[in-house]
N, C-alpha and C. Protein backbone atom coordinates (compact mmCIF):
# COMPACT_ATOMS: atom_id res chain seq x y z
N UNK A 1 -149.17 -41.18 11.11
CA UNK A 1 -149.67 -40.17 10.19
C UNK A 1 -148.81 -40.08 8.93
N UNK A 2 -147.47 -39.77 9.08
CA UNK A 2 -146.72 -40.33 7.69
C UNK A 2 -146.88 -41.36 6.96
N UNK A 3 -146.81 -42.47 7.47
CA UNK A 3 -147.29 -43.78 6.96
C UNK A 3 -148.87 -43.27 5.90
N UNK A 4 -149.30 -42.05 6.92
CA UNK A 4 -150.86 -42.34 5.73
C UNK A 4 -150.73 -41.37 4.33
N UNK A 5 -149.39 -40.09 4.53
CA UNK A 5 -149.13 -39.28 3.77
C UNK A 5 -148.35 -39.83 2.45
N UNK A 6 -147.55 -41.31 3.43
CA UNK A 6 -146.85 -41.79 2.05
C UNK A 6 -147.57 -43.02 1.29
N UNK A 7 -148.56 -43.54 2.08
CA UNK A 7 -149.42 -44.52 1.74
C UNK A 7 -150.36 -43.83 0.17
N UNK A 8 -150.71 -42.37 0.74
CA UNK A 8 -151.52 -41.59 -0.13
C UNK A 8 -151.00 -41.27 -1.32
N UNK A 9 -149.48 -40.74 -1.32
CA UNK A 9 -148.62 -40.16 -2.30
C UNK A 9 -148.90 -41.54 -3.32
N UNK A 10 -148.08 -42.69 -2.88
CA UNK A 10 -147.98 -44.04 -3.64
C UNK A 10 -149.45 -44.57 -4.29
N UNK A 11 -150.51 -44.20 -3.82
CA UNK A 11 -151.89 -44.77 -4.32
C UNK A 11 -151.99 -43.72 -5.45
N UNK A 12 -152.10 -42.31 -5.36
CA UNK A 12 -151.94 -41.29 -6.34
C UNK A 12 -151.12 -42.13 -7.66
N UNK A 13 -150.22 -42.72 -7.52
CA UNK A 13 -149.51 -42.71 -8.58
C UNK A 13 -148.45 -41.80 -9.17
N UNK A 14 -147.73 -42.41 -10.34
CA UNK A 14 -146.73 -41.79 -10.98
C UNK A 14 -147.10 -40.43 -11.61
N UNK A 15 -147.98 -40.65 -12.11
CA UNK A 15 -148.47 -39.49 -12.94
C UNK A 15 -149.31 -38.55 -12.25
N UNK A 16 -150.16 -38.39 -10.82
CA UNK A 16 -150.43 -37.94 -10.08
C UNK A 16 -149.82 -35.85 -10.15
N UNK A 17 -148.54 -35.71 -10.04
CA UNK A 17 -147.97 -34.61 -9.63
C UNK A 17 -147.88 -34.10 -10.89
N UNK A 18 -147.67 -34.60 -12.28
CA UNK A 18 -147.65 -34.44 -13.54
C UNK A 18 -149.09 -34.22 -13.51
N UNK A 19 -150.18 -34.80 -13.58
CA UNK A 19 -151.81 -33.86 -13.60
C UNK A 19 -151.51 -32.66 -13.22
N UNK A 20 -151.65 -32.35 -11.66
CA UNK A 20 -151.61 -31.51 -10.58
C UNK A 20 -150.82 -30.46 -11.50
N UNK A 21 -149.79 -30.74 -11.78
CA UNK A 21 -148.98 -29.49 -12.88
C UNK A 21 -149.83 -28.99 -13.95
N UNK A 22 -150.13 -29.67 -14.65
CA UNK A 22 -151.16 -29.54 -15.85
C UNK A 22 -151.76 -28.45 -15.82
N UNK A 23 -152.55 -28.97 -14.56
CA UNK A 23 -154.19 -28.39 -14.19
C UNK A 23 -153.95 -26.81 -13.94
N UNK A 24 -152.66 -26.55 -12.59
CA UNK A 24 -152.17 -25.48 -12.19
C UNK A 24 -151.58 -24.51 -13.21
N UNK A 25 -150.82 -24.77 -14.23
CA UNK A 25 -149.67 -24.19 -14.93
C UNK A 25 -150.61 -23.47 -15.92
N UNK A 26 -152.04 -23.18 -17.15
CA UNK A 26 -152.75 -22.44 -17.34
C UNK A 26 -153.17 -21.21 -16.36
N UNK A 27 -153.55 -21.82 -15.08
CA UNK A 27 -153.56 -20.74 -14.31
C UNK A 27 -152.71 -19.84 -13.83
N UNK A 28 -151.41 -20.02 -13.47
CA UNK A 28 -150.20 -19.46 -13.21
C UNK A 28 -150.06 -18.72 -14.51
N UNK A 29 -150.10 -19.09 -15.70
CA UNK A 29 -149.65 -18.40 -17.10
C UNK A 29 -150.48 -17.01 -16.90
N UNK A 30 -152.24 -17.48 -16.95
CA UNK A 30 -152.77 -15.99 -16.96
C UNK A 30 -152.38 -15.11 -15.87
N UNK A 31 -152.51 -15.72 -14.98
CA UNK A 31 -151.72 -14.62 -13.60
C UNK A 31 -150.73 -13.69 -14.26
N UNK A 32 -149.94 -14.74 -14.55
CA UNK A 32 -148.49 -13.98 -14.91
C UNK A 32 -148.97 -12.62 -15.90
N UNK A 33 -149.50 -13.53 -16.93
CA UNK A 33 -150.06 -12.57 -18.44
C UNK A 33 -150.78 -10.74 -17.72
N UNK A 34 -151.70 -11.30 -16.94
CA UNK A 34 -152.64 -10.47 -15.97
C UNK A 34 -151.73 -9.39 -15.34
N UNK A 35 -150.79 -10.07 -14.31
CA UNK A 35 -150.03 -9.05 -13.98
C UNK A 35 -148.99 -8.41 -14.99
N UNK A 36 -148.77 -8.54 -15.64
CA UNK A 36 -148.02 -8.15 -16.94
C UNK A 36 -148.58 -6.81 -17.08
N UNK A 37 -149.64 -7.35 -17.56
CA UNK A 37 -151.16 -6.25 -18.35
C UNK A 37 -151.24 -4.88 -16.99
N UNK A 38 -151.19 -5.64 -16.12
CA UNK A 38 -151.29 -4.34 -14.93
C UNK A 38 -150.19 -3.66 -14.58
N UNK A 39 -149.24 -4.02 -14.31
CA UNK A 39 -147.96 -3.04 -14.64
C UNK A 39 -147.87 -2.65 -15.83
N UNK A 40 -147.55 -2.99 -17.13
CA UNK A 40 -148.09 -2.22 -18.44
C UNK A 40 -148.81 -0.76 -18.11
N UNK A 41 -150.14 -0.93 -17.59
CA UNK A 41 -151.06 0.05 -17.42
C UNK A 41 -150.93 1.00 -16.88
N UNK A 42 -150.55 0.85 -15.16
CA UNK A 42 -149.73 1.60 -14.37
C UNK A 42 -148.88 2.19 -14.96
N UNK A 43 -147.46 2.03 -15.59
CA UNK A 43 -146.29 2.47 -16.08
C UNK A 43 -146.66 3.47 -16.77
N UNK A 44 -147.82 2.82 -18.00
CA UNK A 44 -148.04 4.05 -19.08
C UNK A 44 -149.17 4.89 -17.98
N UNK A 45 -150.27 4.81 -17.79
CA UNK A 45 -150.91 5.89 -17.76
C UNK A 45 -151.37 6.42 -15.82
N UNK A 46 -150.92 5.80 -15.27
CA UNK A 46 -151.05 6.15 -13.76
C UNK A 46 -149.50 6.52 -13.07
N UNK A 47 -148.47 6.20 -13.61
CA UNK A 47 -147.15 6.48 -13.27
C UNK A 47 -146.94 7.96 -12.72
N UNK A 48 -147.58 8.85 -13.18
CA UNK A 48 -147.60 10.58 -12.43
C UNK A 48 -148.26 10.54 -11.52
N UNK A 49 -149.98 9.86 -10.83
CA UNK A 49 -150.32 9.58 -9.99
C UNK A 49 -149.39 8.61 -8.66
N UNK A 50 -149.11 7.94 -9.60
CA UNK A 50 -147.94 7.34 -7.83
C UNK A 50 -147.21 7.50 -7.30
N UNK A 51 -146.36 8.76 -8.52
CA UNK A 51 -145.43 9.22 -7.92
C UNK A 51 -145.63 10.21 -7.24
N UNK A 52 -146.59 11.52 -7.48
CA UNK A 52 -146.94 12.48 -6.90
C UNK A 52 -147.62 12.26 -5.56
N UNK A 53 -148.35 10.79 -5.32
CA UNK A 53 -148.85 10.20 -4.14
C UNK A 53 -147.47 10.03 -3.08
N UNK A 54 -146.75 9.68 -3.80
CA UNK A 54 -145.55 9.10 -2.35
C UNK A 54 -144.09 10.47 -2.62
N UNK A 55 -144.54 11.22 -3.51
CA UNK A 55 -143.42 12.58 -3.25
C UNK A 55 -142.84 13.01 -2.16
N UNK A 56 -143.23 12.49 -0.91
CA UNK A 56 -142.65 12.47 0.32
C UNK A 56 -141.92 11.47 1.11
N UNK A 57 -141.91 10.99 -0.10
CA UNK A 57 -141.12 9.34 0.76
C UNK A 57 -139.63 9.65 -0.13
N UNK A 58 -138.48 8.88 0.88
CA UNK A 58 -137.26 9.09 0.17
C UNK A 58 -137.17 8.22 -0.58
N UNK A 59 -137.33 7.03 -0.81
CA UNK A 59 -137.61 6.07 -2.27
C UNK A 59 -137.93 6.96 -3.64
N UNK A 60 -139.02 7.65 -3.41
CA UNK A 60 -139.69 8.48 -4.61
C UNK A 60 -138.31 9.62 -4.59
N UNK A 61 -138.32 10.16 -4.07
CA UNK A 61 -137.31 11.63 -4.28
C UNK A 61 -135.63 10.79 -4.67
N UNK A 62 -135.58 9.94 -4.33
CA UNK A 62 -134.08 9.57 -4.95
C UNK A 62 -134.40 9.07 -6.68
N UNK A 63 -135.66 9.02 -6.96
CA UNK A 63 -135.76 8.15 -7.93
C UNK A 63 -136.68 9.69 -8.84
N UNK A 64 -136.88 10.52 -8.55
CA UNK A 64 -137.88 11.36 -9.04
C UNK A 64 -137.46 11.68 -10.64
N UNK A 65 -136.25 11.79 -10.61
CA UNK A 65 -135.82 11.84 -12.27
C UNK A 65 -136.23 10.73 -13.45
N UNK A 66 -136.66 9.78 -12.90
CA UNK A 66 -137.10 8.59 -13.71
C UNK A 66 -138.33 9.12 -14.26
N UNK A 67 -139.45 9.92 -13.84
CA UNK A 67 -140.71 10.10 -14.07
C UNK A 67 -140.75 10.04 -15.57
N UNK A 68 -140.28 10.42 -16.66
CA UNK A 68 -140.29 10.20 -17.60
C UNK A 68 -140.23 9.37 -18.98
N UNK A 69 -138.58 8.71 -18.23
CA UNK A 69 -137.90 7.88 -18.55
C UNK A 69 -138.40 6.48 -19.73
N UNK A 70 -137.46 5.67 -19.84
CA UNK A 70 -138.18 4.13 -20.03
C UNK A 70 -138.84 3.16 -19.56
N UNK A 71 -139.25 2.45 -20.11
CA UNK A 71 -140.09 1.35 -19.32
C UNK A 71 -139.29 0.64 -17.94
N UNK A 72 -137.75 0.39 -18.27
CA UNK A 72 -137.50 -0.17 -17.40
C UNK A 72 -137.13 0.27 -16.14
N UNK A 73 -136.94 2.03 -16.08
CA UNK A 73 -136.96 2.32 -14.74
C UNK A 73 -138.11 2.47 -14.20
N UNK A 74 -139.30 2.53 -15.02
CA UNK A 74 -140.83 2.58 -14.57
C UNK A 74 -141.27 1.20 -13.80
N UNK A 75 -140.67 0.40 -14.22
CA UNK A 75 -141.11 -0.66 -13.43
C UNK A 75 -140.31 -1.05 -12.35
N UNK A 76 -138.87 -0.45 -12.46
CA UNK A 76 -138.26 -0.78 -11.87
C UNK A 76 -138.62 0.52 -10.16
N UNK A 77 -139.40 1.33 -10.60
CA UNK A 77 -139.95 2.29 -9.30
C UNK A 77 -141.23 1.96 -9.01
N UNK A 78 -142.14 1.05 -9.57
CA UNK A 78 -143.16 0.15 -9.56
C UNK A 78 -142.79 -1.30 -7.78
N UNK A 79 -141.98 -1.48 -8.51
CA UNK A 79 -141.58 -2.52 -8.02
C UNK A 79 -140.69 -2.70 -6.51
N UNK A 80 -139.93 -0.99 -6.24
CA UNK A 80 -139.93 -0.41 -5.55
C UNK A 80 -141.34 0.63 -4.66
N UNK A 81 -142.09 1.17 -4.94
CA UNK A 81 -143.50 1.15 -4.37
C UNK A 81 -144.18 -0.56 -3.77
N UNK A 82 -144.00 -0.87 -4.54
CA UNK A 82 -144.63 -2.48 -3.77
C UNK A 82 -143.69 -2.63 -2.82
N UNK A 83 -142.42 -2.84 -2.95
CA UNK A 83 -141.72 -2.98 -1.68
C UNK A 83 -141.92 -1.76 -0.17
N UNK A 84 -142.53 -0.50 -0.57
CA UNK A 84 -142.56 0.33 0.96
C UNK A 84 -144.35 0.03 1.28
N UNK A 85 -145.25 -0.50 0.12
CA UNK A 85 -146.70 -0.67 0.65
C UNK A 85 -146.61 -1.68 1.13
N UNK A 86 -146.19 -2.60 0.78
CA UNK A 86 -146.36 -4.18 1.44
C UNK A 86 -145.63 -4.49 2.35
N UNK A 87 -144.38 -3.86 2.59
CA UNK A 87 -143.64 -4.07 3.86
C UNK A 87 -143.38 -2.84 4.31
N UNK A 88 -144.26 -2.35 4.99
CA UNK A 88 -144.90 -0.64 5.52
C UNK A 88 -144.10 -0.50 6.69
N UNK A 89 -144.27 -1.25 7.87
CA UNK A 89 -143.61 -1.10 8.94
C UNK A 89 -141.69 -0.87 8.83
N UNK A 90 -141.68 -2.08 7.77
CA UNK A 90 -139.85 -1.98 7.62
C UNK A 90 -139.08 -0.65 6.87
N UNK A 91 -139.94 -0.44 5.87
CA UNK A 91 -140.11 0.70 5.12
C UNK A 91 -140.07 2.12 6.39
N UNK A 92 -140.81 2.04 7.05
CA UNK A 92 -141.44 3.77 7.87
C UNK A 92 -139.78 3.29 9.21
N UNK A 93 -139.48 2.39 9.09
CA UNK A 93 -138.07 2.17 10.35
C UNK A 93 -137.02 2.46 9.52
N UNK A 94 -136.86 2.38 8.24
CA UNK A 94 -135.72 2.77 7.40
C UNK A 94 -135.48 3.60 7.11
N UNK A 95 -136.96 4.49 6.86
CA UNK A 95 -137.03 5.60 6.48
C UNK A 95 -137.81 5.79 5.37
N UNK A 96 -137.78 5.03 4.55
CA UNK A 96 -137.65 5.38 2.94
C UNK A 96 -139.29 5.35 2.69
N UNK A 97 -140.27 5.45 3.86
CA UNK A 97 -141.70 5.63 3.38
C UNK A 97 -142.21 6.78 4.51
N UNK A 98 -142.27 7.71 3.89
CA UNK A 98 -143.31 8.78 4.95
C UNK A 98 -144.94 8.55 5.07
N UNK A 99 -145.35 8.06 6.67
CA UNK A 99 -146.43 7.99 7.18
C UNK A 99 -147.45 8.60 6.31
N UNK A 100 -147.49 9.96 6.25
CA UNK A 100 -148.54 10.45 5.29
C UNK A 100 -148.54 10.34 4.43
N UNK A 101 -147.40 9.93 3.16
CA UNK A 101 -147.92 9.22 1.67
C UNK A 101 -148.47 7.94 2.14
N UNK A 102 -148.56 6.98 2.78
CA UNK A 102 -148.93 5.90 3.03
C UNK A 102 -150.50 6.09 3.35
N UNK A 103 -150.64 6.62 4.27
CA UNK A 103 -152.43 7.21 4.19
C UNK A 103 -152.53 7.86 3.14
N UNK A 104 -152.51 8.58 2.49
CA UNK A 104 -152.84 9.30 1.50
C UNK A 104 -153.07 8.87 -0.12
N UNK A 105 -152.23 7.74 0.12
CA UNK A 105 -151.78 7.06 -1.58
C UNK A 105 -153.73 6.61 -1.48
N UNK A 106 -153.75 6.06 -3.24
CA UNK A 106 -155.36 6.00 -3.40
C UNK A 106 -154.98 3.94 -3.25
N UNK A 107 -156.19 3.88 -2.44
CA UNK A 107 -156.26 2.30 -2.19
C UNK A 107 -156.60 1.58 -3.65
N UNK A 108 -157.28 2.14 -4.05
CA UNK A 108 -157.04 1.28 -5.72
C UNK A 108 -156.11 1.15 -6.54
N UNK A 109 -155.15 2.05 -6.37
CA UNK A 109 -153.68 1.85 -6.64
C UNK A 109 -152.72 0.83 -5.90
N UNK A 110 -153.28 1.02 -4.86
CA UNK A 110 -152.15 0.04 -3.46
C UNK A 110 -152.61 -0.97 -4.12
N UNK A 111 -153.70 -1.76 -4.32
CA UNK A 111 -154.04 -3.06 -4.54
C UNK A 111 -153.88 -3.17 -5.68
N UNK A 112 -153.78 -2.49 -6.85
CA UNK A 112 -153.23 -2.90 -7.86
C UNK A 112 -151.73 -3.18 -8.01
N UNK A 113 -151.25 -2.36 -7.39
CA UNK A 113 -149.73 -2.59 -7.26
C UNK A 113 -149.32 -3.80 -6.17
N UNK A 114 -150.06 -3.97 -5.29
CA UNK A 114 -149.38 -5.19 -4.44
C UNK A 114 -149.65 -6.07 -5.50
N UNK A 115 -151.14 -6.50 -5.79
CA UNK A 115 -151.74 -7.23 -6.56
C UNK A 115 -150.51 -8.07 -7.60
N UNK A 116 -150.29 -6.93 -8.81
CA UNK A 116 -149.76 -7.42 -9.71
C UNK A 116 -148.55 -7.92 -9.31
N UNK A 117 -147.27 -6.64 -8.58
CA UNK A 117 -146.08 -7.45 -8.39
C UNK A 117 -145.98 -8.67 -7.45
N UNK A 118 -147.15 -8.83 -6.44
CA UNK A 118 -146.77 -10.17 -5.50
C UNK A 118 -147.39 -11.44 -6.69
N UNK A 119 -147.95 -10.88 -7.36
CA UNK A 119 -148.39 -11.87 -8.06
C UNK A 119 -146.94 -12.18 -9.51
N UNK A 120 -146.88 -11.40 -9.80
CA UNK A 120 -145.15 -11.65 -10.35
C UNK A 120 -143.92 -12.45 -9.80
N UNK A 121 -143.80 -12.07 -8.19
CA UNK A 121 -143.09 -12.51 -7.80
C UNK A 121 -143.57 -14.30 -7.08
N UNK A 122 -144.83 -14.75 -7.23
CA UNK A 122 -145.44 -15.68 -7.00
C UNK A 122 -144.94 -16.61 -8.27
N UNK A 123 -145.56 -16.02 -9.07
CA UNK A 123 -145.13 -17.13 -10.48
C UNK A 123 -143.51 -17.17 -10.87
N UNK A 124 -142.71 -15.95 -10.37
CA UNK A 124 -141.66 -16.58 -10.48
C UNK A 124 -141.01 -17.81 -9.32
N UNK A 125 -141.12 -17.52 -8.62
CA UNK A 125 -140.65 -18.70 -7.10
C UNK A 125 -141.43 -19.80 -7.32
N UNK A 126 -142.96 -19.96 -8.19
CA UNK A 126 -143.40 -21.06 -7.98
C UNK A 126 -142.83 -21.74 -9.52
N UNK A 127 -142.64 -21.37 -10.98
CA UNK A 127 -141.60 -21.91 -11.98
C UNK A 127 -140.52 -22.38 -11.53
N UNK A 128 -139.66 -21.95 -10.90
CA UNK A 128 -138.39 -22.08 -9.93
C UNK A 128 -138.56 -23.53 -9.05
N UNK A 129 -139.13 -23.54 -8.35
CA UNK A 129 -139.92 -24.54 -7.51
C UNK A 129 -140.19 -25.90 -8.15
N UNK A 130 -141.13 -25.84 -9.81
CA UNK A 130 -141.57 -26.67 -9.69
C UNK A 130 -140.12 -27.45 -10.80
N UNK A 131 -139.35 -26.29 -11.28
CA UNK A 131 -138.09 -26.62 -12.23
C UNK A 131 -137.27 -27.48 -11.51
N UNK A 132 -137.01 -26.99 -10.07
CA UNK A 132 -136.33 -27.43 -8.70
C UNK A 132 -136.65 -28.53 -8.67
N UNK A 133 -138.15 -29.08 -8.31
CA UNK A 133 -138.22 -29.92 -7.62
C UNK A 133 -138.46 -31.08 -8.49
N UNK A 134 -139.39 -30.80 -9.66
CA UNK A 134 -139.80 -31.63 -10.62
C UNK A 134 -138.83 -32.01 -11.81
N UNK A 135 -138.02 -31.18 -12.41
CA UNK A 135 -136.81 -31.53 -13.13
C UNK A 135 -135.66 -31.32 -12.84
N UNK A 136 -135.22 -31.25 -11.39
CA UNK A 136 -133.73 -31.30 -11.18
C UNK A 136 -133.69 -32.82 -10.68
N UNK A 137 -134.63 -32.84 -8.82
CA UNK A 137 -134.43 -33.58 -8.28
C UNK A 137 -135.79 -34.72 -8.38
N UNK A 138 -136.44 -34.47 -8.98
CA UNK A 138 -137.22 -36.16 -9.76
C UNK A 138 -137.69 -36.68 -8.35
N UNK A 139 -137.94 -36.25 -7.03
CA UNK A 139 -137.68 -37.00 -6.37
C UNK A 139 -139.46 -37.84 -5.86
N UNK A 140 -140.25 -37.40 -6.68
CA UNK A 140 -142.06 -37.82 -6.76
C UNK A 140 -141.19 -39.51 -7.43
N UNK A 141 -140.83 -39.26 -8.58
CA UNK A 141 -140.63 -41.11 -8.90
C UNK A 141 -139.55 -41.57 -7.87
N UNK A 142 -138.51 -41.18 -7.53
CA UNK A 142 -137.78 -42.03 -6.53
C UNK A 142 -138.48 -42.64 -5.13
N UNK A 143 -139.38 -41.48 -4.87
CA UNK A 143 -140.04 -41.45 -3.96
C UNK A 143 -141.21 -43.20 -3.93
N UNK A 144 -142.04 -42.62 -4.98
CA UNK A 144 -142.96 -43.71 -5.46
C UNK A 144 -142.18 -45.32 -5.60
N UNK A 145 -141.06 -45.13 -6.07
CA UNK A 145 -140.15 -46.11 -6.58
C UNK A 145 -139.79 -46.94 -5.10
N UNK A 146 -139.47 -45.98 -4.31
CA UNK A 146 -139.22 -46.79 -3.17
C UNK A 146 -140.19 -47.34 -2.52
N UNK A 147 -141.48 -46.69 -2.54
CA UNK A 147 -142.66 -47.15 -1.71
C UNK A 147 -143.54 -48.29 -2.43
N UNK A 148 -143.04 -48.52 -3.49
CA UNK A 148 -143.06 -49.92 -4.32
C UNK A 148 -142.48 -50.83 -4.00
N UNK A 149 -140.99 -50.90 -3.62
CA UNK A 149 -140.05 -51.75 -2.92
C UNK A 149 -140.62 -52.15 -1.80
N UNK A 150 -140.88 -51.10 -1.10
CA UNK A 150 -141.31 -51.60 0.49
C UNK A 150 -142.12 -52.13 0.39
N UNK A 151 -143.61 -51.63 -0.23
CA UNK A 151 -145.10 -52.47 -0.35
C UNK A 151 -144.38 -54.18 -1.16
N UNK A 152 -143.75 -54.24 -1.62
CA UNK A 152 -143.36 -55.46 -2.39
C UNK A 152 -142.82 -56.40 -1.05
N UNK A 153 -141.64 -55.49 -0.99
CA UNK A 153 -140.91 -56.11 0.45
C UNK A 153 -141.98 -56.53 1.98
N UNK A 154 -143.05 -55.89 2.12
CA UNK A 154 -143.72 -56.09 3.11
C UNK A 154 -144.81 -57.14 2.88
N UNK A 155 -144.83 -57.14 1.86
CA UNK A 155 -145.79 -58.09 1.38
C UNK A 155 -144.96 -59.70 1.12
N UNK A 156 -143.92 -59.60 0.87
CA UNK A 156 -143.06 -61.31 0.42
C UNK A 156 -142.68 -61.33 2.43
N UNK A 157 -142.45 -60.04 3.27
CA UNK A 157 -142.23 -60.66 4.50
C UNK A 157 -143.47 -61.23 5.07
N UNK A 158 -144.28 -60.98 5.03
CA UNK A 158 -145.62 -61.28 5.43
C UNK A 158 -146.21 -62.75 5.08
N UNK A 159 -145.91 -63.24 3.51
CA UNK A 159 -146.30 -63.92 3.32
C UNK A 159 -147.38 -63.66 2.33
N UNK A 160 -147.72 -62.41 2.07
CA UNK A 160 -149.00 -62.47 1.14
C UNK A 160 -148.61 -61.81 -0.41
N UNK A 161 -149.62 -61.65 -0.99
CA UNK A 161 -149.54 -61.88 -2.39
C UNK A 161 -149.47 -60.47 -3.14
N UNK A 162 -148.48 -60.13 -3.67
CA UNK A 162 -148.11 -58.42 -4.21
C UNK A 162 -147.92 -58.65 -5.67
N UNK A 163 -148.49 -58.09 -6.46
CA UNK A 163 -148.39 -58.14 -7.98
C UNK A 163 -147.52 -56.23 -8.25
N UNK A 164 -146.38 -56.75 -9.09
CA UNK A 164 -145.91 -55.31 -9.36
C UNK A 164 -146.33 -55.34 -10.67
């Protein structure tokens, strides 16, 4: 089965993972842009709604003086809310989310807020990733590079005829 994964990679070609980037990286941009636009929105004009929704959670009450504030503690209690909705169970064992703001918060909010920040934190790990993998360690041409050698090499052991 490897043999057919690396057989596949090498028929793809050099430029193969360079498309695949192409194609992906417009889409990742609007995401990003998108979730941008939705925290933006939240911050300015729903920010008294989320907080007054989770006023019972100790996350919100350590942070309740921010309500006003700048953008960057607004997002930065944004971003904290995504962390007690999306990881609910770890959150209600720590403490820092009370059961009844959690029922109570409005579900079009929850999904906007998971929405945007998992989607933030998506495009950052996947830039990271492709910086990692595609311009540190190069390793699609080494890769290809070697499976050229071998197809070359398997082909002069064999006896038959390999054009590079």
């Amino acid at each position: 089965m490897s043999f057919l994964i690396l057989y596949a990679i090498y028929w793809a070609g050099p430029d193969a993972f360079e498309a695949v980037l192409n194609r992906i990286f417009p889409v990742i941009g609007f995401l990003f842009v998108a979730s941008i636009a939705v925290m933006f929105y939240l911050a300015c004009f729903k920010m008294d709604k989320i907080l007054d929704a989770m006023s019972r959670s100790e996350v919100v009450t350590l942070r309740s003086p921010i309500k006003g504030q700048c953008f960057r503690s607004r997002y930065e209690a944004l971003f904290i809310i995504w962390y007690v909705l999306t990881f609910r169970a770890l959150a209600l064992k720590r403490g820092h989310l009370d059961e009844h703001d959690y029922d109570n918060f409005p579900i079009g909010l929850r999904w906007l807020i998971k929405g945007s920040c998992s989607s933030i934190y998506f495009v950052f790990f996947y830039f990271i990733l492709v910086e990692w993998i595609y311009e540190s360690l190069s390793w699609v041409d080494w890769l290809l590079t070697t499976l050229d050698y071998l197809v070359w090499w398997m082909a002069e052991v064999r006896g038959g005829f390999y054009e590079r």
